[in-house]
N, C-alpha and C. Protein backbone atom coordinates (compact mmCIF):
# COMPACT_ATOMS: atom_id res chain seq x y z
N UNK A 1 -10.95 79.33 158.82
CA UNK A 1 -11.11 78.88 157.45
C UNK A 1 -12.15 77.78 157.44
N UNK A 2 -12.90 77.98 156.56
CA UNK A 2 -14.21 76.97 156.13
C UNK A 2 -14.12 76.43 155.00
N UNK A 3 -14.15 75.04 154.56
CA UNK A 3 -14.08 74.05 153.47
C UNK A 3 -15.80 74.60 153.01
N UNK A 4 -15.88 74.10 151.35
CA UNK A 4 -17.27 74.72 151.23
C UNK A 4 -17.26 73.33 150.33
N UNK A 5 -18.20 72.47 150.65
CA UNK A 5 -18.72 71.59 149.44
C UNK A 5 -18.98 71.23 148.16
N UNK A 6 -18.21 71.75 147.65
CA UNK A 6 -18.70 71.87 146.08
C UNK A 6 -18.96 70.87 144.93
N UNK A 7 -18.82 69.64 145.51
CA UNK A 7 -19.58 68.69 144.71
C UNK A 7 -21.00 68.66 144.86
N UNK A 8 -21.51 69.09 145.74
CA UNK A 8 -22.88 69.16 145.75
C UNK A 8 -23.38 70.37 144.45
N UNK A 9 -22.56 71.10 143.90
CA UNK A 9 -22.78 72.20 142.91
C UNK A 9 -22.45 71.35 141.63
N UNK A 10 -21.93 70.10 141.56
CA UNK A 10 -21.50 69.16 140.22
C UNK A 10 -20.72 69.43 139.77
N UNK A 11 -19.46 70.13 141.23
CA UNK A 11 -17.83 70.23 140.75
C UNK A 11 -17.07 68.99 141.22
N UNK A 12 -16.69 68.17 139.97
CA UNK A 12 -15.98 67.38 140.96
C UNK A 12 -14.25 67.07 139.96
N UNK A 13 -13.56 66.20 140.11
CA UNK A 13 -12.19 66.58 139.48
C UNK A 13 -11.01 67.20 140.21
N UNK A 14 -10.20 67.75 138.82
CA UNK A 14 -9.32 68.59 139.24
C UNK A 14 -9.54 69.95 138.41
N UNK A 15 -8.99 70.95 139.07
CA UNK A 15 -8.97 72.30 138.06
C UNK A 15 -10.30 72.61 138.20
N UNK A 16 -11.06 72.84 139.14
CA UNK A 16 -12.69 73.19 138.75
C UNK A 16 -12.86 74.77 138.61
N UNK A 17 -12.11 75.04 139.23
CA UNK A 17 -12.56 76.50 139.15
C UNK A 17 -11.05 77.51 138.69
N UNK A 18 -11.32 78.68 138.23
CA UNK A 18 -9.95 79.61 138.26
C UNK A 18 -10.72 81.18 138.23
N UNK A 19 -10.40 81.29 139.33
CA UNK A 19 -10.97 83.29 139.37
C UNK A 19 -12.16 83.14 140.56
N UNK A 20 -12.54 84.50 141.64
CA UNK A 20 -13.50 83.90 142.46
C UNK A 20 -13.75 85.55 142.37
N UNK A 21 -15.27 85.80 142.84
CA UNK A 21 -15.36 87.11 142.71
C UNK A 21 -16.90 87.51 143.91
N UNK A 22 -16.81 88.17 144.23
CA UNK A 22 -18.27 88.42 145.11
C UNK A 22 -19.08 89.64 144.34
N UNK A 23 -20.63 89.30 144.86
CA UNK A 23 -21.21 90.52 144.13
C UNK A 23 -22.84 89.89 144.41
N UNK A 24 -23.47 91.47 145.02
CA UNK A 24 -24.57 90.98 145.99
C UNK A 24 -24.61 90.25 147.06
N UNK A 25 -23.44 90.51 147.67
CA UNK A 25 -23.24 89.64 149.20
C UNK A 25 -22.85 87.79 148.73
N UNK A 26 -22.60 87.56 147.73
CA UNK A 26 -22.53 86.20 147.33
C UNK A 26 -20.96 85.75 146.30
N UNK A 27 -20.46 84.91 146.39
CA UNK A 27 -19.53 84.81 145.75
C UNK A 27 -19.46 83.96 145.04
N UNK A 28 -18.62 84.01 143.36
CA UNK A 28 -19.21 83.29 142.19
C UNK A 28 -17.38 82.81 142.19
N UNK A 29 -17.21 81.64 141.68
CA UNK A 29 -16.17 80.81 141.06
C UNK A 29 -16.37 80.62 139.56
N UNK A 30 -15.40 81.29 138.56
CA UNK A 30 -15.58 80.90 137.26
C UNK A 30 -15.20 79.21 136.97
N UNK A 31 -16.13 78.82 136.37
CA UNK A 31 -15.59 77.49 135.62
C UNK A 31 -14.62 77.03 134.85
N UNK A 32 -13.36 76.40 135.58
CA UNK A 32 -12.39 76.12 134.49
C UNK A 32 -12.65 74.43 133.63
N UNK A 33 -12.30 73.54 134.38
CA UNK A 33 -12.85 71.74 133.81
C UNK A 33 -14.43 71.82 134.79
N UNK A 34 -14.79 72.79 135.63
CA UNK A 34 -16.26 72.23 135.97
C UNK A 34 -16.63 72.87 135.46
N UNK A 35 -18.61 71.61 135.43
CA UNK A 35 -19.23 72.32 134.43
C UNK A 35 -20.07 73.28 134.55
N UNK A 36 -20.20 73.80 135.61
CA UNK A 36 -21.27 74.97 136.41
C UNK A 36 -20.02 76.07 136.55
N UNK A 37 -20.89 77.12 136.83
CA UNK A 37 -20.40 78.55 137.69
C UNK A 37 -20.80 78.28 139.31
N UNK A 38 -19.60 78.02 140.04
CA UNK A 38 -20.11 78.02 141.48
C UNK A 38 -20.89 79.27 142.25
N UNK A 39 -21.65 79.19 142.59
CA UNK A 39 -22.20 80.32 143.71
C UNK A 39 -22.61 80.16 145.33
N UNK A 40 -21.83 80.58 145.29
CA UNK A 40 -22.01 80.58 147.43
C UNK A 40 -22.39 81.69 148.17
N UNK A 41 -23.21 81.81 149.10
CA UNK A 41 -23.95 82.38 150.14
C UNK A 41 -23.04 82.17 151.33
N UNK A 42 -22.38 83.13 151.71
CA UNK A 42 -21.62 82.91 153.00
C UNK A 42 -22.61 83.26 153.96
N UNK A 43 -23.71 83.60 154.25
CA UNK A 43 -24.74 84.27 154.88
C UNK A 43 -25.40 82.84 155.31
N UNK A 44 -26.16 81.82 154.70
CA UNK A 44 -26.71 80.87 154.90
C UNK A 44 -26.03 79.49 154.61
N UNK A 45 -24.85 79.96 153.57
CA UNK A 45 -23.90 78.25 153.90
C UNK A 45 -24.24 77.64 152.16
N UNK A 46 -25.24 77.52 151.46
CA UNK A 46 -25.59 77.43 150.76
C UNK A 46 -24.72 77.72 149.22
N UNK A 47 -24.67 76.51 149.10
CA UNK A 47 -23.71 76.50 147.50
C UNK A 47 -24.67 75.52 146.35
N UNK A 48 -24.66 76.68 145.01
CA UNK A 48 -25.16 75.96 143.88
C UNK A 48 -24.55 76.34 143.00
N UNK A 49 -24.66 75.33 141.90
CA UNK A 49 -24.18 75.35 140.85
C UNK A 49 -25.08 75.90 139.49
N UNK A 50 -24.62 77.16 138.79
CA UNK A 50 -25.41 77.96 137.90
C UNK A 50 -24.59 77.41 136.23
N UNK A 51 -25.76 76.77 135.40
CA UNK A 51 -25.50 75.98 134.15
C UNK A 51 -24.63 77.17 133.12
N UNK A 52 -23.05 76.91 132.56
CA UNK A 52 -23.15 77.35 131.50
C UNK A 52 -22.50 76.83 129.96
N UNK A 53 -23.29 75.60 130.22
CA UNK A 53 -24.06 75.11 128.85
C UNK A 53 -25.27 76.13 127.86
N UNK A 54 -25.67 76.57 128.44
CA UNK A 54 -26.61 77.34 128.02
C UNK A 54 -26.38 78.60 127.07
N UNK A 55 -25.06 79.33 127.45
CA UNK A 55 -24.60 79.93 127.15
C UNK A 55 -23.61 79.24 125.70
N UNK A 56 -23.45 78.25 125.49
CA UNK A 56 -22.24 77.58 124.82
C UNK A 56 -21.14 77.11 125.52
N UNK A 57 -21.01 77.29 126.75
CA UNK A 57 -19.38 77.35 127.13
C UNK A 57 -19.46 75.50 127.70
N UNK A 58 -18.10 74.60 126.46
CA UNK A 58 -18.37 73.54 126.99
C UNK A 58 -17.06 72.85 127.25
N UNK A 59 -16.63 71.80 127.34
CA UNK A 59 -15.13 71.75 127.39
C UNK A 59 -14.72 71.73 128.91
N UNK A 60 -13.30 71.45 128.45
CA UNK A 60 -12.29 71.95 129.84
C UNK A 60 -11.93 73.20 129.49
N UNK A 61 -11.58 73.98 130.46
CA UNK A 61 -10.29 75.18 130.56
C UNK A 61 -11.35 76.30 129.84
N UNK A 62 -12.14 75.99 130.41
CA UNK A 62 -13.41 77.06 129.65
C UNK A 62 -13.34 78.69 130.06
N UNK A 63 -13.16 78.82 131.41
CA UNK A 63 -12.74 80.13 131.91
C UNK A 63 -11.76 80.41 132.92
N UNK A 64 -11.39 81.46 132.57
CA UNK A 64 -9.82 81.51 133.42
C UNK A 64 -10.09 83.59 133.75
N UNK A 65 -10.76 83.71 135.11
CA UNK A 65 -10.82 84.82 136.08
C UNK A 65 -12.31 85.10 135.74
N UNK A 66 -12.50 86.17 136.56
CA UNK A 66 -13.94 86.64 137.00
C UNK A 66 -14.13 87.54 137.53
N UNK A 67 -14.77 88.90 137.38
CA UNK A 67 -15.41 90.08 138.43
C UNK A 67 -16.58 90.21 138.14
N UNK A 68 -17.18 91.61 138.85
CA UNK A 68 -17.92 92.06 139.05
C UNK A 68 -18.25 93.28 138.33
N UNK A 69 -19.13 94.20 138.13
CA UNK A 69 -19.21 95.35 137.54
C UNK A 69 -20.70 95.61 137.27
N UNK A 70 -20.91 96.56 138.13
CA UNK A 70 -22.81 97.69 137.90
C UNK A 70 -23.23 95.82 138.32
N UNK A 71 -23.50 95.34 139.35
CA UNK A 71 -24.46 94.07 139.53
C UNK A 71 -24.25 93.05 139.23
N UNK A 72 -23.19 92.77 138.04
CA UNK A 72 -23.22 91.89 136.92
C UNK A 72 -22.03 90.94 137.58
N UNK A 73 -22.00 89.66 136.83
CA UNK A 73 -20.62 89.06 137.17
C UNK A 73 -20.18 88.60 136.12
N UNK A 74 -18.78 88.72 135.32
CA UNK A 74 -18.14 88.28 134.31
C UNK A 74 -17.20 87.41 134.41
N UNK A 75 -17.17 86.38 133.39
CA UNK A 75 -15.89 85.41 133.42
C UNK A 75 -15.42 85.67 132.19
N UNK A 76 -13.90 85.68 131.83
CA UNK A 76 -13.22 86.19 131.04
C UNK A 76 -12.96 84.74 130.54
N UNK A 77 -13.43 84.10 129.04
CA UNK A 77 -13.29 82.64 128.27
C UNK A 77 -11.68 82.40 128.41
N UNK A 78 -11.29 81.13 128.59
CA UNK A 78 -10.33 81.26 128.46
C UNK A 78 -10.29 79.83 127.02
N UNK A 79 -10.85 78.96 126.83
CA UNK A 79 -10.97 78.17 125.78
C UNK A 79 -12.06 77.75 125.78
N UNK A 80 -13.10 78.72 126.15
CA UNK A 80 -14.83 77.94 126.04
C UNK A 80 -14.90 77.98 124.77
N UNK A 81 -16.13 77.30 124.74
CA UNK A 81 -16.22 77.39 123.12
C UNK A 81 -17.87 78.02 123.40
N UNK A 82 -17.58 79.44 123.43
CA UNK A 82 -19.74 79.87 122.89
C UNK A 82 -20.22 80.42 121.90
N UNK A 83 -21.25 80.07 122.20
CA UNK A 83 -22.37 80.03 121.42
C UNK A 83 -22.27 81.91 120.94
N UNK A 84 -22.16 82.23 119.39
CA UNK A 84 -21.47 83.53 118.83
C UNK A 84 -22.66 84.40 119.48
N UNK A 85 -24.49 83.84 119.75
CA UNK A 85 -25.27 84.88 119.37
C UNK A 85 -25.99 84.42 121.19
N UNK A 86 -25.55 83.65 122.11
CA UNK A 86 -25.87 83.58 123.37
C UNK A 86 -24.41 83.75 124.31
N UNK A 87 -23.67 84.35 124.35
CA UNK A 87 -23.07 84.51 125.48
C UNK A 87 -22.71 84.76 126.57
N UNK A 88 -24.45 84.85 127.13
CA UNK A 88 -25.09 85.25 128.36
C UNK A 88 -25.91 84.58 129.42
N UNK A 89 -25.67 84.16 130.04
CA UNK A 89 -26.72 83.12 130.70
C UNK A 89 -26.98 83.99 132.14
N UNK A 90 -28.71 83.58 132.67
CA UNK A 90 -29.30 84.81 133.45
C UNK A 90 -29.00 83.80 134.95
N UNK A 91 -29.21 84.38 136.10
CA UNK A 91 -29.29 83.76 137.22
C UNK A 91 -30.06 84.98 138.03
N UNK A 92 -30.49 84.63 139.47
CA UNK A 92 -31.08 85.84 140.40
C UNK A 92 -30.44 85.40 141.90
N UNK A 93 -29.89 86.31 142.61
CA UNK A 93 -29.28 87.84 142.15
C UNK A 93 -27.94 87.49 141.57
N UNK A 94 -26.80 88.02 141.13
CA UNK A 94 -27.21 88.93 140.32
C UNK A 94 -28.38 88.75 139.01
N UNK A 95 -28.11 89.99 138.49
CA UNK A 95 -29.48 90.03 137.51
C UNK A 95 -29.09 88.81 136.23
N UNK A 96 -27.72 89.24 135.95
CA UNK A 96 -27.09 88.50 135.10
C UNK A 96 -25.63 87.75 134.95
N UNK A 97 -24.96 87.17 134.53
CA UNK A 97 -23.85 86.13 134.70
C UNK A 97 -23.41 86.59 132.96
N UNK A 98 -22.47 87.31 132.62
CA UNK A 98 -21.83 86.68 131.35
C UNK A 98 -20.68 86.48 131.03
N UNK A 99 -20.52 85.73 129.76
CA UNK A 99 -19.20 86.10 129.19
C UNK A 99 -18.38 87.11 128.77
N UNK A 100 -17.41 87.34 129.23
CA UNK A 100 -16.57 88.58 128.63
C UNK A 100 -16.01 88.25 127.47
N UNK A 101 -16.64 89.31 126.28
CA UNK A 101 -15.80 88.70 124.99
C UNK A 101 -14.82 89.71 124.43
């Protein structure tokens, strides 16, 4: 078992994450009180944090689980508050990151 850093991604608190999902060899943490989508590279070690402000989603308890599907990675809102006509925010790879509404 390996500890993974994740304040360096601008998770810090309690409750940061709820749901974890892989896709493209990489694995994504939905945001519950943090304010990023975690993404980690088990391949090179490498953890960042992907913005979703952008999308609308702001708050605590913003998302609660997460998969995968055709490339994509989804977090299912659990009290985000987004944005009605952006509920998508892009990253590479995958192609795209959204909200499940």
């Amino acid at each position: 078992v390996r500890g993974i850093d994740v304040a360096s991604a601008g998770a810090r608190g309690d409750d940061k994450f709820c749901g974890i999902c892989e896709c493209a060899g990489k694995v994504y943490a939905a945001p519950f009180n943090a304010e990023k989508l975690l993404e980690y590279d088990p391949t090179c070690g490498s953890v960042r944090g992907i913005d979703v402000a952008s999308a609308g989603a702001r708050g605590d308890y913003k998302f609660s689980g997460i998969c995968e599907c055709a490339g994509k990675v989804y977090a299912a809102p659990y009290n985000a508050e987004l944005a009605p006509r952006k509920s998508s925010w892009s990253t590479t790879p995958p192609a795209a990151v959204s909200a499940a509404s």
